[in-house]
Structure formats: structure tokens, C-alpha cells
N, C-alpha and C. Protein backbone atom coordinates (compact mmCIF):
# COMPACT_ATOMS: atom_id res chain seq x y z
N UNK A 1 -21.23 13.80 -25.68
CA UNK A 1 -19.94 13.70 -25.01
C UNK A 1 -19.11 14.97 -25.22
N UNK A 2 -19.03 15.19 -25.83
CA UNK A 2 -18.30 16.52 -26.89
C UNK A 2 -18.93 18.36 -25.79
N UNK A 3 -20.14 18.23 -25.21
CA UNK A 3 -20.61 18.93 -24.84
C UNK A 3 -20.32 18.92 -23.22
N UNK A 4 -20.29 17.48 -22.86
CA UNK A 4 -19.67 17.65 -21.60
C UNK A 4 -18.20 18.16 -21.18
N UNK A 5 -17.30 17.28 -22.12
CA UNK A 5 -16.02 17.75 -22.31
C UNK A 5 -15.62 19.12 -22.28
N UNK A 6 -16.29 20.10 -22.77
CA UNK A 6 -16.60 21.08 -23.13
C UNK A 6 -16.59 21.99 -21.79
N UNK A 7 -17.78 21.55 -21.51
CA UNK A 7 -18.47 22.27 -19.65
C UNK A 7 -17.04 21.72 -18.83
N UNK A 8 -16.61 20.41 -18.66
CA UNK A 8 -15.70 20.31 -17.69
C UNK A 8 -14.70 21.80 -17.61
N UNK A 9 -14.20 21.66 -19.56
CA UNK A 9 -12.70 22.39 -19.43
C UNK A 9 -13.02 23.64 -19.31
N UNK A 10 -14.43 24.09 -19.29
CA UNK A 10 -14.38 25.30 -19.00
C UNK A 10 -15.24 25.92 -17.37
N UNK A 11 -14.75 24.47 -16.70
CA UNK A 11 -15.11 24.95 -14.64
C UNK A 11 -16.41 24.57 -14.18
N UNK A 12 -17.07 23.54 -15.10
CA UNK A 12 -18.65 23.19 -15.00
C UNK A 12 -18.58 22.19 -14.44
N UNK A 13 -19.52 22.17 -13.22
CA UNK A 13 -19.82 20.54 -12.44
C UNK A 13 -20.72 20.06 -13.19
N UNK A 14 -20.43 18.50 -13.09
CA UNK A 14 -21.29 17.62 -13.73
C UNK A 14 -21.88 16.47 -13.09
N UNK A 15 -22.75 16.11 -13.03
CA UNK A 15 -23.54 14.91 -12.58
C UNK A 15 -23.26 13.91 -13.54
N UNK A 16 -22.67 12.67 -13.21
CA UNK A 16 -22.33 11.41 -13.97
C UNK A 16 -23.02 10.62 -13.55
N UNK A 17 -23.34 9.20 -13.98
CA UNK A 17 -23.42 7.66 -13.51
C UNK A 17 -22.12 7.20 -13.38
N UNK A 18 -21.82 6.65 -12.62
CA UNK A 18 -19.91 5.88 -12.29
C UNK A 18 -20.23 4.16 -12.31
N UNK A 19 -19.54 3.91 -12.22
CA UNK A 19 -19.48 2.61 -11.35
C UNK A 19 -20.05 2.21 -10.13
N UNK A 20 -20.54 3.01 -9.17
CA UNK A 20 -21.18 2.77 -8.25
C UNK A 20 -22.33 3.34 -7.74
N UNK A 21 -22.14 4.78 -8.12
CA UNK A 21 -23.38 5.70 -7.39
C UNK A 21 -23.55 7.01 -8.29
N UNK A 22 -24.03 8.08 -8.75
CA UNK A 22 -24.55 9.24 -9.33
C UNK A 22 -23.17 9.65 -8.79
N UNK A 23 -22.39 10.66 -9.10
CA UNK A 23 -21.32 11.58 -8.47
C UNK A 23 -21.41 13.34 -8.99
N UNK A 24 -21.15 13.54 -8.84
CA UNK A 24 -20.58 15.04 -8.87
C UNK A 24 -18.81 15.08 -9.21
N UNK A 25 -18.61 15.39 -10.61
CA UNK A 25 -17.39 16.13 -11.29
C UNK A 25 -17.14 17.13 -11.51
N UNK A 26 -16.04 17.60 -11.83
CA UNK A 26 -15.42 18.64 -12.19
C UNK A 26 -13.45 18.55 -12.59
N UNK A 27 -13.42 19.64 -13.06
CA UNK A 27 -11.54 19.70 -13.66
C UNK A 27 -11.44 19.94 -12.36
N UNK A 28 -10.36 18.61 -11.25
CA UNK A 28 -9.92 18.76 -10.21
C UNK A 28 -8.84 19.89 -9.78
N UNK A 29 -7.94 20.02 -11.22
CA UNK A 29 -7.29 21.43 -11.08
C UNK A 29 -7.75 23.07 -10.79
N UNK A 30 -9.04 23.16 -10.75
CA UNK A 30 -10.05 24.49 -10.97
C UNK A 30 -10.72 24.29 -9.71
N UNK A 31 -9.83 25.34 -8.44
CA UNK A 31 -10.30 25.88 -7.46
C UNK A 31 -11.84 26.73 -7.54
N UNK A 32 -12.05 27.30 -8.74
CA UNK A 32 -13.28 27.57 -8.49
C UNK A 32 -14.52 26.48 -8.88
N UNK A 33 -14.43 25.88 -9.43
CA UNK A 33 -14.98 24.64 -9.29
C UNK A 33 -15.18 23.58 -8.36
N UNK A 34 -14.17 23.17 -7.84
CA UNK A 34 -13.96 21.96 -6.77
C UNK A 34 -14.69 23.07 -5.69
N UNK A 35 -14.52 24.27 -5.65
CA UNK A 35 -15.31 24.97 -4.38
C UNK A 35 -16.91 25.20 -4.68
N UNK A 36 -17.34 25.14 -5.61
CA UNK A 36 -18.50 24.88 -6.38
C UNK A 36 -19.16 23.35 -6.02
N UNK A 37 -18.84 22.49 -5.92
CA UNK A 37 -18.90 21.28 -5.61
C UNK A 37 -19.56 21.44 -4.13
N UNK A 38 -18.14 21.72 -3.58
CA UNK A 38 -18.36 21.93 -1.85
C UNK A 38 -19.64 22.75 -1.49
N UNK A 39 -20.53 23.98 -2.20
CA UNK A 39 -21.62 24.81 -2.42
C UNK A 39 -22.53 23.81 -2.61
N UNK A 40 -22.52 22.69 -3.68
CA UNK A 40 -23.74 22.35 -4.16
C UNK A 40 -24.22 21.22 -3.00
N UNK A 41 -23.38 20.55 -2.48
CA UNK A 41 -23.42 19.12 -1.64
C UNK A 41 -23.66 20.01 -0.15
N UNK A 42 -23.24 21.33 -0.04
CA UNK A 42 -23.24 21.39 1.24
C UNK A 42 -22.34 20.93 2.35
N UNK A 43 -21.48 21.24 2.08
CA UNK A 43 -19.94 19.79 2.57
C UNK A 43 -19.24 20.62 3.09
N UNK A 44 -18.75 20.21 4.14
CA UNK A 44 -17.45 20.62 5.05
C UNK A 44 -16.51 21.03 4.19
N UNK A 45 -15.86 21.97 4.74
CA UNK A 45 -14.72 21.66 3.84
C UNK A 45 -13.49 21.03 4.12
N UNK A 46 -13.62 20.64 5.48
CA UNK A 46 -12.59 19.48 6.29
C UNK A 46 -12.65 18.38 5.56
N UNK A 47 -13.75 18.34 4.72
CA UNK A 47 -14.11 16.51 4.07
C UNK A 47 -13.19 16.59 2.57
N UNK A 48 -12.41 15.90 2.52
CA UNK A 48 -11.33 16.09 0.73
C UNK A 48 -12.68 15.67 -0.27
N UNK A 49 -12.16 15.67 -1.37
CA UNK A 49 -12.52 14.95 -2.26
C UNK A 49 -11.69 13.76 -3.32
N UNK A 50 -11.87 13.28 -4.13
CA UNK A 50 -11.09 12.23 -4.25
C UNK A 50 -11.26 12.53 -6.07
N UNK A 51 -10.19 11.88 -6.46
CA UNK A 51 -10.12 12.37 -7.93
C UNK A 51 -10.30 11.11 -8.64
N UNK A 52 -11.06 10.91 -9.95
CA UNK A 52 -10.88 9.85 -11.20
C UNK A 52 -9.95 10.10 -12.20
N UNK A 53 -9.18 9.26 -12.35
CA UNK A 53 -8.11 9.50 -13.35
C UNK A 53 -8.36 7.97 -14.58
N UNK A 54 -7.52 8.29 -15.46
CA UNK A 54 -7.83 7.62 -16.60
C UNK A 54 -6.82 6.07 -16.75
N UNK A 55 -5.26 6.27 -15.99
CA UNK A 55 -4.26 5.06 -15.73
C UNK A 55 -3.48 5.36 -14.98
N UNK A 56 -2.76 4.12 -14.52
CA UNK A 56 -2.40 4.01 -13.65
C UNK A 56 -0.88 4.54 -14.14
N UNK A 57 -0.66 5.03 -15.10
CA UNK A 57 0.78 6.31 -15.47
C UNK A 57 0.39 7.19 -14.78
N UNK A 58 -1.13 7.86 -14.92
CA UNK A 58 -1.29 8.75 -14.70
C UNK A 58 -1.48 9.12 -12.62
N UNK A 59 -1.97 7.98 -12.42
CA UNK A 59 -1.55 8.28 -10.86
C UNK A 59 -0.27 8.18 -10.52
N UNK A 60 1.06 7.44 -10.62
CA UNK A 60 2.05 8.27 -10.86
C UNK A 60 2.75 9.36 -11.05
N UNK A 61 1.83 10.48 -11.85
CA UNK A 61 2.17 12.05 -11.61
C UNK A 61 1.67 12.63 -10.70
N UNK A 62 0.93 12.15 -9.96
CA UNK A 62 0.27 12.68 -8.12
C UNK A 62 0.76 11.99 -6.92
N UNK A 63 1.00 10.94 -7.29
CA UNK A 63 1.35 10.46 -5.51
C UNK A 63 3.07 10.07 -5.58
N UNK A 64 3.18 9.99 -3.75
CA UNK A 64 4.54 9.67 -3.79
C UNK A 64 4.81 8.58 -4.31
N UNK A 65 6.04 8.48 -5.12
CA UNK A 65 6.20 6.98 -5.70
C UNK A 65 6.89 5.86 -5.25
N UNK A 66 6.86 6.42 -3.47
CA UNK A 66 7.66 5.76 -2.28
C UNK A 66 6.75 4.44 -2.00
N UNK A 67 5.57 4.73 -2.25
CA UNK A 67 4.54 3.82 -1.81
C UNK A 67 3.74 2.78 -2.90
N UNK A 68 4.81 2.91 -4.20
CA UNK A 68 3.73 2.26 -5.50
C UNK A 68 4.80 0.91 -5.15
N UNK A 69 4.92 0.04 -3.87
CA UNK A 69 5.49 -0.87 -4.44
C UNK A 69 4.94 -1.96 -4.85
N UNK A 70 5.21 -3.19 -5.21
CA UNK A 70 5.14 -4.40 -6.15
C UNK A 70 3.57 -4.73 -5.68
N UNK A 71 3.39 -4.85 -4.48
CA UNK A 71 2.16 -5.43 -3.72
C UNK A 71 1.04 -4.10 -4.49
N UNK A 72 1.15 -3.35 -4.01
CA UNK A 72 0.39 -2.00 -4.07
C UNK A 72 0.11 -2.27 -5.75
N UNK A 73 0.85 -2.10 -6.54
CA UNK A 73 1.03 -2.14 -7.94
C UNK A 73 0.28 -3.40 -8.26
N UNK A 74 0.20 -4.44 -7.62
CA UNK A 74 -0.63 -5.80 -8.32
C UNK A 74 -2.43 -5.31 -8.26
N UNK A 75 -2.18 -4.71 -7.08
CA UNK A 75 -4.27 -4.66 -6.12
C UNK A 75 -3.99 -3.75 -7.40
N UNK A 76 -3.56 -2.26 -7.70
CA UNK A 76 -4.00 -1.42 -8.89
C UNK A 76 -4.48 -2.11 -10.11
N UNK A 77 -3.54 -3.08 -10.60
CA UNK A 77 -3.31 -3.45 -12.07
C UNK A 77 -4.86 -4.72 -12.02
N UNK A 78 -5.07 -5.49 -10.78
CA UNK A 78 -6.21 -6.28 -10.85
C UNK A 78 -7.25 -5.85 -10.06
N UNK A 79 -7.48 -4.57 -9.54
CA UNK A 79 -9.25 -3.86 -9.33
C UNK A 79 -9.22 -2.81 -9.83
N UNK A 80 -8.47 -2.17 -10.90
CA UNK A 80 -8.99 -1.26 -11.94
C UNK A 80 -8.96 -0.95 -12.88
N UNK A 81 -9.64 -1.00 -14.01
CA UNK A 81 -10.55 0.30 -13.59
C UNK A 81 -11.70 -0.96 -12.52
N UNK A 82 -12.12 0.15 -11.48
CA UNK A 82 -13.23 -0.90 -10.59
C UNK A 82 -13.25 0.34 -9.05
N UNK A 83 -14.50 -0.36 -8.58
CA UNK A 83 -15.15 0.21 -7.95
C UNK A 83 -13.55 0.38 -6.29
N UNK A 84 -12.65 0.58 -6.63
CA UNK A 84 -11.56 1.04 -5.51
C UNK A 84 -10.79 2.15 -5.75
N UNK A 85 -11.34 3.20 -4.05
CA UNK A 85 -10.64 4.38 -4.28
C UNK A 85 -9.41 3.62 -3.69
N UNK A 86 -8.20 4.23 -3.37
CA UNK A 86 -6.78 4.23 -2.95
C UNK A 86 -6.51 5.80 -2.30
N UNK A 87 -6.13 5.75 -1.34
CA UNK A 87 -5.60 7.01 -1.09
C UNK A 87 -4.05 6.47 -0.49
N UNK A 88 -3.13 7.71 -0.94
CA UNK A 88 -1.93 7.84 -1.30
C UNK A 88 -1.29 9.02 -1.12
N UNK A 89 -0.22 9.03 -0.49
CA UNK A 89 0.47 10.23 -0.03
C UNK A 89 0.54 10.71 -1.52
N UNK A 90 -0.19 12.14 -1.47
CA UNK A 90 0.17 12.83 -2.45
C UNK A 90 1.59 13.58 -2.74
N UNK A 91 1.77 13.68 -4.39
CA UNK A 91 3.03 14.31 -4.53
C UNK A 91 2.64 15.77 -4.33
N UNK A 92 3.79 16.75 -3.56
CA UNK A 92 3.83 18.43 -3.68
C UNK A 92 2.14 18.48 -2.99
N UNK A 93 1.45 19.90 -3.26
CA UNK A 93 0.70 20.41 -3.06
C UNK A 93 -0.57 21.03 -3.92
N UNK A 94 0.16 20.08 -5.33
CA UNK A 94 -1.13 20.28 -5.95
C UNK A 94 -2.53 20.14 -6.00
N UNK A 95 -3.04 19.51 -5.04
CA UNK A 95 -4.65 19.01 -4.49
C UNK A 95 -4.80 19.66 -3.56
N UNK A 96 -3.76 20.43 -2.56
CA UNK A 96 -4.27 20.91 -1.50
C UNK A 96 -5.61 21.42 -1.21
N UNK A 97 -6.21 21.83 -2.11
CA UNK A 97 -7.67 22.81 -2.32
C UNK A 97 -8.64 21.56 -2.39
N UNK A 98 -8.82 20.24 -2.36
CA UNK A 98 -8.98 19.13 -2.04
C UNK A 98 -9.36 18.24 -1.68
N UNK A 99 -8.03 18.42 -0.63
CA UNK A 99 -7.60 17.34 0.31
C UNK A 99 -7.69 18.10 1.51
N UNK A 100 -7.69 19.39 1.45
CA UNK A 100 -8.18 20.08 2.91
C UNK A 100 -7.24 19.94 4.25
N UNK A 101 -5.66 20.12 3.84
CA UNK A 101 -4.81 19.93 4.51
C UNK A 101 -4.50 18.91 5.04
N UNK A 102 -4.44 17.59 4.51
CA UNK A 102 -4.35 16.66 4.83
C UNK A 102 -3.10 15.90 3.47
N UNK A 103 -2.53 14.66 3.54
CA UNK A 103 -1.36 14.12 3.07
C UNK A 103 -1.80 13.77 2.04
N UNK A 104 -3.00 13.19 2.35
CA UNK A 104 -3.39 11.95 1.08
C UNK A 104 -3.85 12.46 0.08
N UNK A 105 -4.56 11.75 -1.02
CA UNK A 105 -5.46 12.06 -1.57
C UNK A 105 -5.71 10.59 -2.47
N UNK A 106 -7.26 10.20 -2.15
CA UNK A 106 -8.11 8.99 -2.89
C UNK A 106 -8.22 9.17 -4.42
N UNK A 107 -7.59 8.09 -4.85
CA UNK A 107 -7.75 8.23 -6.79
C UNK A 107 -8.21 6.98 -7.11
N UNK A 108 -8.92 6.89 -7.64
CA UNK A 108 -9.97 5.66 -8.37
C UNK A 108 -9.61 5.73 -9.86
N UNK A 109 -9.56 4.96 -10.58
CA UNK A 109 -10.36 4.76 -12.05
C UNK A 109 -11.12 4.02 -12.30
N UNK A 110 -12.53 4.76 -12.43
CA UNK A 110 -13.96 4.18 -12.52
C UNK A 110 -13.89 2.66 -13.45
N UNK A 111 -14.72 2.23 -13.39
CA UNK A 111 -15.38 0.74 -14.43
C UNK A 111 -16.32 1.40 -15.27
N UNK A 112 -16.25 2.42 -15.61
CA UNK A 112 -17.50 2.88 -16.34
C UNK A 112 -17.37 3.42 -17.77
N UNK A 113 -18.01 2.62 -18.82
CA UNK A 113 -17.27 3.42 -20.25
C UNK A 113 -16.94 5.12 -20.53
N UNK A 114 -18.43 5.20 -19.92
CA UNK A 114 -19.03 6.92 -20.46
C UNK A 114 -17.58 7.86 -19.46
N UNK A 115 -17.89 6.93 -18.45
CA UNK A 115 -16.45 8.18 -17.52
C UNK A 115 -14.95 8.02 -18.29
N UNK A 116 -14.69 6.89 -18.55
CA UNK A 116 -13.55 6.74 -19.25
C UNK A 116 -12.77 7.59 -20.13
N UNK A 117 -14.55 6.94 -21.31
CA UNK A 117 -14.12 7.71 -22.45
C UNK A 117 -13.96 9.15 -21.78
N UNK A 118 -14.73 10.28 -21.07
CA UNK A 118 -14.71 11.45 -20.46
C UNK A 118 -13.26 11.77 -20.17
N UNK A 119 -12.77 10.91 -19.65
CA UNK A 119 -11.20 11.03 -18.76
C UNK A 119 -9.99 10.94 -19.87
N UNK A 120 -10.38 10.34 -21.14
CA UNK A 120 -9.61 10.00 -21.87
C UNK A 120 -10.02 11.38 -23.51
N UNK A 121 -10.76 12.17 -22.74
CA UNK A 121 -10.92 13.11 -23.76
C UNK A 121 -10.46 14.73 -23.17
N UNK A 122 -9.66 14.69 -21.72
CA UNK A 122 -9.14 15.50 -21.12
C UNK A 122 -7.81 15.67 -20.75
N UNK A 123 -7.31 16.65 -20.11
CA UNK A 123 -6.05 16.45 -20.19
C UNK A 123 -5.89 16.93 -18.19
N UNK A 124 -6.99 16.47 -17.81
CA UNK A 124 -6.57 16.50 -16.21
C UNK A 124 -7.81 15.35 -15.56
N UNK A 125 -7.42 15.31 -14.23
CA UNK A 125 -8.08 14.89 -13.65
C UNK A 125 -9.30 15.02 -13.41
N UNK A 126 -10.54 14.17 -12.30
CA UNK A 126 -11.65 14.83 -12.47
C UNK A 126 -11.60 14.53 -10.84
N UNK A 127 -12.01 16.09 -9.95
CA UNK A 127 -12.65 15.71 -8.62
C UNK A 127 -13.46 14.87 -8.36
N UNK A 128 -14.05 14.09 -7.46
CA UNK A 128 -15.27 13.45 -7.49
C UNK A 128 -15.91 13.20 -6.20
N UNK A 129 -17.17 13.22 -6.44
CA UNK A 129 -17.83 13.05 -4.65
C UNK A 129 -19.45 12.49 -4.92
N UNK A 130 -20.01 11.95 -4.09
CA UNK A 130 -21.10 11.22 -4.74
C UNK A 130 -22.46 12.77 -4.57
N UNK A 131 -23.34 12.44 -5.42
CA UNK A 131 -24.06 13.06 -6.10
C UNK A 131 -25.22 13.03 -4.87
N UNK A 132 -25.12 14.49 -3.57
CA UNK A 132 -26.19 14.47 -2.97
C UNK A 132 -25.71 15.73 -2.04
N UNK A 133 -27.22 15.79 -1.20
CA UNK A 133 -26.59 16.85 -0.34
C UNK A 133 -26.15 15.95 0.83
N UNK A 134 -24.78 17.01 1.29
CA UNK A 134 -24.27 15.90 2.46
C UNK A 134 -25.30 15.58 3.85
N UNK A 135 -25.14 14.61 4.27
CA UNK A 135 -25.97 13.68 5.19
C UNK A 135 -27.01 12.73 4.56
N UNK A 136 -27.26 13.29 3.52
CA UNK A 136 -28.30 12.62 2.84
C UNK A 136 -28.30 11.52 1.91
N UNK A 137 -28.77 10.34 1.70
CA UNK A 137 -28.41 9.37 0.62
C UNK A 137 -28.17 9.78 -0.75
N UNK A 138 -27.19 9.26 -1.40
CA UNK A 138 -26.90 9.44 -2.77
C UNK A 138 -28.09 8.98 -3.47
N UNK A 139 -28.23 10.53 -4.42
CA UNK A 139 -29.85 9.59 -5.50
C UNK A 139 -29.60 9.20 -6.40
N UNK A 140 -30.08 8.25 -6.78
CA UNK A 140 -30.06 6.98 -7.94
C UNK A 140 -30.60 7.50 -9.25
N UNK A 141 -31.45 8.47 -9.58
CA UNK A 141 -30.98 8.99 -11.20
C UNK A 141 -31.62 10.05 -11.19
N UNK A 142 -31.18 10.76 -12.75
CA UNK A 142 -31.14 11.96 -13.13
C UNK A 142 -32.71 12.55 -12.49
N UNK A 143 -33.50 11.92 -12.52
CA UNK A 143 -35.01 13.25 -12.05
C UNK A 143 -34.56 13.07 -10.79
N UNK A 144 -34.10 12.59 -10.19
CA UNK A 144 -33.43 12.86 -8.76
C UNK A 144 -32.89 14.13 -8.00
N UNK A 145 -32.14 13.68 -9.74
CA UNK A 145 -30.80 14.50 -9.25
C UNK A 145 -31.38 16.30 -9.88
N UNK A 146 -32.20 16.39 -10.43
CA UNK A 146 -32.86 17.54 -11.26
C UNK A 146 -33.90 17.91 -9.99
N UNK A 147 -34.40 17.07 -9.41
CA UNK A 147 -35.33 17.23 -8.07
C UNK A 147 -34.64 18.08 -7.15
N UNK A 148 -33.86 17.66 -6.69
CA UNK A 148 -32.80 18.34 -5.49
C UNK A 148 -31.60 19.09 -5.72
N UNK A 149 -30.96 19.03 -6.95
CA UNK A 149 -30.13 19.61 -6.94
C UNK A 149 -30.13 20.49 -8.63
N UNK A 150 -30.76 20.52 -9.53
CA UNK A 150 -31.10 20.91 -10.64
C UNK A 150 -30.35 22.25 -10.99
N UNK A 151 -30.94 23.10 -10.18
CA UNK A 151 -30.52 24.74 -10.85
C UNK A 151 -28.89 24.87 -9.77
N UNK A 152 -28.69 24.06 -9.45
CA UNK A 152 -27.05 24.11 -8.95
C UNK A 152 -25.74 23.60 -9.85
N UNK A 153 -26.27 22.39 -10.79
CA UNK A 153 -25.76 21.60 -11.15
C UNK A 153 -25.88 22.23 -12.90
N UNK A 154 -24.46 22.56 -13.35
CA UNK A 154 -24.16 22.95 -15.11
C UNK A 154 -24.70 21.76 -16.10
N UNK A 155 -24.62 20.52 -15.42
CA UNK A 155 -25.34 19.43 -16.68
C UNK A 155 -25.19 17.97 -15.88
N UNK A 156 -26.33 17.40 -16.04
CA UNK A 156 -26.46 16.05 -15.72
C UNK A 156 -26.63 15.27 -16.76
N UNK A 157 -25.82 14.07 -16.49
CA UNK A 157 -25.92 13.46 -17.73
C UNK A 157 -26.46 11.50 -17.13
N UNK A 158 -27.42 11.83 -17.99
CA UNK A 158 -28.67 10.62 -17.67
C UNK A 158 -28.16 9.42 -17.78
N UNK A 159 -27.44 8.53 -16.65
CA UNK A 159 -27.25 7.27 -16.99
C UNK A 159 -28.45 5.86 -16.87
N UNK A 160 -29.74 6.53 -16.41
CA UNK A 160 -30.41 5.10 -15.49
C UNK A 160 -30.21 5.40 -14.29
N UNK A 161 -31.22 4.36 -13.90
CA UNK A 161 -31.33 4.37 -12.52
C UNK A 161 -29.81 3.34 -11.85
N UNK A 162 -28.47 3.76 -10.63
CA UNK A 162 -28.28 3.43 -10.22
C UNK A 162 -28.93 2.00 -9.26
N UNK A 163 -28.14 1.11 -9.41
CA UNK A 163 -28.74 -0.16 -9.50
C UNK A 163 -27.84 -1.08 -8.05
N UNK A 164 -26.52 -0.32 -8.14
CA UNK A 164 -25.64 -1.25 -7.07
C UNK A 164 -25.79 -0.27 -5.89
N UNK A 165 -26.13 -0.67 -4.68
CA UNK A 165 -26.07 -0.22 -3.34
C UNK A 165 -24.80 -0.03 -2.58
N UNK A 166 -23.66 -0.76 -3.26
CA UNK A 166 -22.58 -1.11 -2.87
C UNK A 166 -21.43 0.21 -2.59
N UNK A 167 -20.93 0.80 -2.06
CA UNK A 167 -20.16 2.17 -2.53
C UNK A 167 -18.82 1.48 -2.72
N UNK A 168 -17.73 2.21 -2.93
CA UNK A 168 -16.27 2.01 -3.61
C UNK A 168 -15.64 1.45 -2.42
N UNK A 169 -14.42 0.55 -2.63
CA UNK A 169 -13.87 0.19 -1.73
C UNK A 169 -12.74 1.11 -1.16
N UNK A 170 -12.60 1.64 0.20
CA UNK A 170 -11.67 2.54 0.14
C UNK A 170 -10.19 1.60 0.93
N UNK A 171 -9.15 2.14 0.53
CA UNK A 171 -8.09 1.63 1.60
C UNK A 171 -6.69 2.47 1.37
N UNK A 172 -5.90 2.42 2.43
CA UNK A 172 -4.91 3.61 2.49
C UNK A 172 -3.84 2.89 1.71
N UNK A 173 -2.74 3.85 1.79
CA UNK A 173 -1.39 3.40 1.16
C UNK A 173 -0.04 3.98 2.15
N UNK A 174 0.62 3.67 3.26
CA UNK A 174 1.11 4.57 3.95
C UNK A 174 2.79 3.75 4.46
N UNK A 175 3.55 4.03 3.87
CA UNK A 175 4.85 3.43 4.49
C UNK A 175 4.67 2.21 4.52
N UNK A 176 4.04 1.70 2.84
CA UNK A 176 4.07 0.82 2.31
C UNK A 176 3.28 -0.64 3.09
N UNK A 177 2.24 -0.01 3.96
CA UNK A 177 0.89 -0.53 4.78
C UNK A 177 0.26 -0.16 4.00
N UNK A 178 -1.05 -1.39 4.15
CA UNK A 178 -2.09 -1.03 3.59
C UNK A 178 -3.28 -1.32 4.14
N UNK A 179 -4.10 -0.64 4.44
CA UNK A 179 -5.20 -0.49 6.17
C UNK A 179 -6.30 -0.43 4.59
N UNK A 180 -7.30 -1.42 5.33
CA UNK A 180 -8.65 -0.66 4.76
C UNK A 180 -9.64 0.16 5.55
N UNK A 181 -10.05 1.37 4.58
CA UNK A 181 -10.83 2.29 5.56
C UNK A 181 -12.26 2.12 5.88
N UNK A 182 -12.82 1.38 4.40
CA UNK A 182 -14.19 1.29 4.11
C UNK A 182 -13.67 0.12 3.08
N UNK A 183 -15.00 -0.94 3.94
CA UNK A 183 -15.48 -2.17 2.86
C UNK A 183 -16.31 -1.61 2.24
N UNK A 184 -16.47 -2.10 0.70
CA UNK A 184 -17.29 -1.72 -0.27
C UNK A 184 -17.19 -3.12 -1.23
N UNK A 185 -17.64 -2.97 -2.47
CA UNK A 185 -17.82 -3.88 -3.50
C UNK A 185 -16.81 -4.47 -4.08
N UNK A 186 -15.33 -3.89 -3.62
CA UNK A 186 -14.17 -5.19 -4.10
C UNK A 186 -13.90 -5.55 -2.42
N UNK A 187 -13.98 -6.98 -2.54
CA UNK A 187 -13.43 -7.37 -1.55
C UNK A 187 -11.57 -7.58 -1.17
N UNK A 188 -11.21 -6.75 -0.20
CA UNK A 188 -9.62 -7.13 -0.34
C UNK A 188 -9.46 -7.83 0.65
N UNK A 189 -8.27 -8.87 1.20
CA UNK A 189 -7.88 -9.60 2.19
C UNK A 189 -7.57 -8.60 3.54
N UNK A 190 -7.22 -8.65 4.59
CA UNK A 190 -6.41 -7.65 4.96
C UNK A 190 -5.18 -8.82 4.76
């Protein structure tokens, strides 16, 4: 753990196990990194990326806090940590490098110990995007991920074989609407 921590704070992508699928990390603050990401996946750069954070204080210091109301604040406090991104008018322009000119930006906090503890041994956020080249299915574990993407990637860290097919649930946050974008593994009402 100590070694990953390590690679993050000093601009290193990492291959995780999450809660749902293999991903690709990095210190979301470190433009040369998050553009490193975009290199290894092969990715638009029109496509954002979406960040893991550690609590729900801590998404509070990124998004507008026009939109955390009571409703919004219950779905947070009972699907996470869990397999739901949220995207949320971001605060200022700190993600811009990102979010790719766009308002929002998707923040999750994983269900996953190993990421946790990770998130809770840093003092920023972590980009995140699932672990593949784009168009292609996300691979399910580390010789996978050493297969196709190996000499791109600063350190993979071996969780098992991905097991849930399911991806994250996505849904917006916008003038206090809440649209889902993508069904995934939490089910919400509309």
C-alpha cells in the first residue's frame, strides 16, 4: 500500500480492482497524469473522467453546493461508498483538464477496502476511468491488464479476477433534478 501511495503522489497511473470493474487512477490534480491516462486508454479527450473521493465532506469541496439538497444528500449518505457515480455541477475550474469543458464532473466513493484505505492515505482526489483501451471491454484481471496494457501502466495492483458485470450507476444532479444517465448495479427510482 505504502508503495502505491507513493507512485500516486508522485504522477503514476495505477491499475486498481474497485467495486465494479479494473480502473485506471491517478492524483486527479496532476495534468500530467490525467493526460497520461487519456495516452494509455486511447480516449478522446472530449470524454471527462470522473474522480473517487474518500466522503461525502469531501465532495463538498468540488461541487456546487446549490445542488446538495436534502433528497440528493439521502441517495449519497444510503449508496455510498457503492457502486454510484453522481455528476454535479462542479465548483470553479479546478477539473477542467477532466471534464473537457464541460459543467459537471462524476464523483463516486468506491465500496472497495483497498481503494478506500488508498483515498484515505492521500490528500487529493483520484481520476478514474475503467481499465482498457477505449472501445474495447474492460479486462477482468491483472494478466489482462499486463497483456494489453503492461509497459504503459506505472503499477498494477492484483485484485482477482473481476467478478460483477454490472458497471456503476450513473445519474446527474442539475437544478436540483435528478435524471439517470446509465442504469448500473444500484437501482434508483426515477
Amino acid at each position: 500500500m505504502d508503495t502505491i501511495v507513493e507512485k500516486l503522489k508522485c504522477g503514476s497511473v495505477v491499475a486498481v480492482k474497485t467495486d465494479t470493474v479494473y480502473g485506471l487512477v491517478c492524483n486527479a490534480f496532476d495534468k500530467v497524469a490525467t493526460a497520461k491516462i487519456y495516452t494509455i486508454k486511447n480516449r478522446e479527450v472530449k470524454k471527462p473522467l470522473s474522480i473517487f473521493v474518500k466522503s461525502i465532506d469531501e465532495v463538498k469541496k468540488y461541487v456546487d453546493e446549490s445542488n446538495l439538497n436534502d433528497k440528493v444528500l439521502d441517495i449519497m449518505k444510503k449508496y455510498w461508498p457503492g457502486a454510484l457515480t453522481i455528476i454535479f455541477k462542479k465548483k470553479g475550474d479546478t477539473f477542467d483538464h477532466i471534464t473537457c469543458g464541460k459543467d459537471g464532473i462524476g464523483i463516486r466513493i468506491p465500496n472497495d477496502d483497498t481503494l478506500l484505505h488508498i483515498l484515505n492515505e492521500i490528500d487529493f482526489p483520484l481520476a478514474e476511468t475503467s481499465c482498457n483501451i477505449s472501445g474495447e471491454k474492460e479486462y477482468r484481471n491483472a494478466n489482462e491488464i499486463r497483456e494489453k496494457l503492461g509497459d504503459k501502466i506505472d503499477l498494477i495492483l492484483d485484485g482477482g479476477e473481476v467478478t460483477n458485470n454490472t458497471p456503476s450507476t450513473v445519474i446527474s444532479v442539475e437544478n436540483n433534478d435528478i435524471k439517470i444517465i446509465r442504469k448500473g448495479d444500484i437501482v434508483i427510482d426515477e
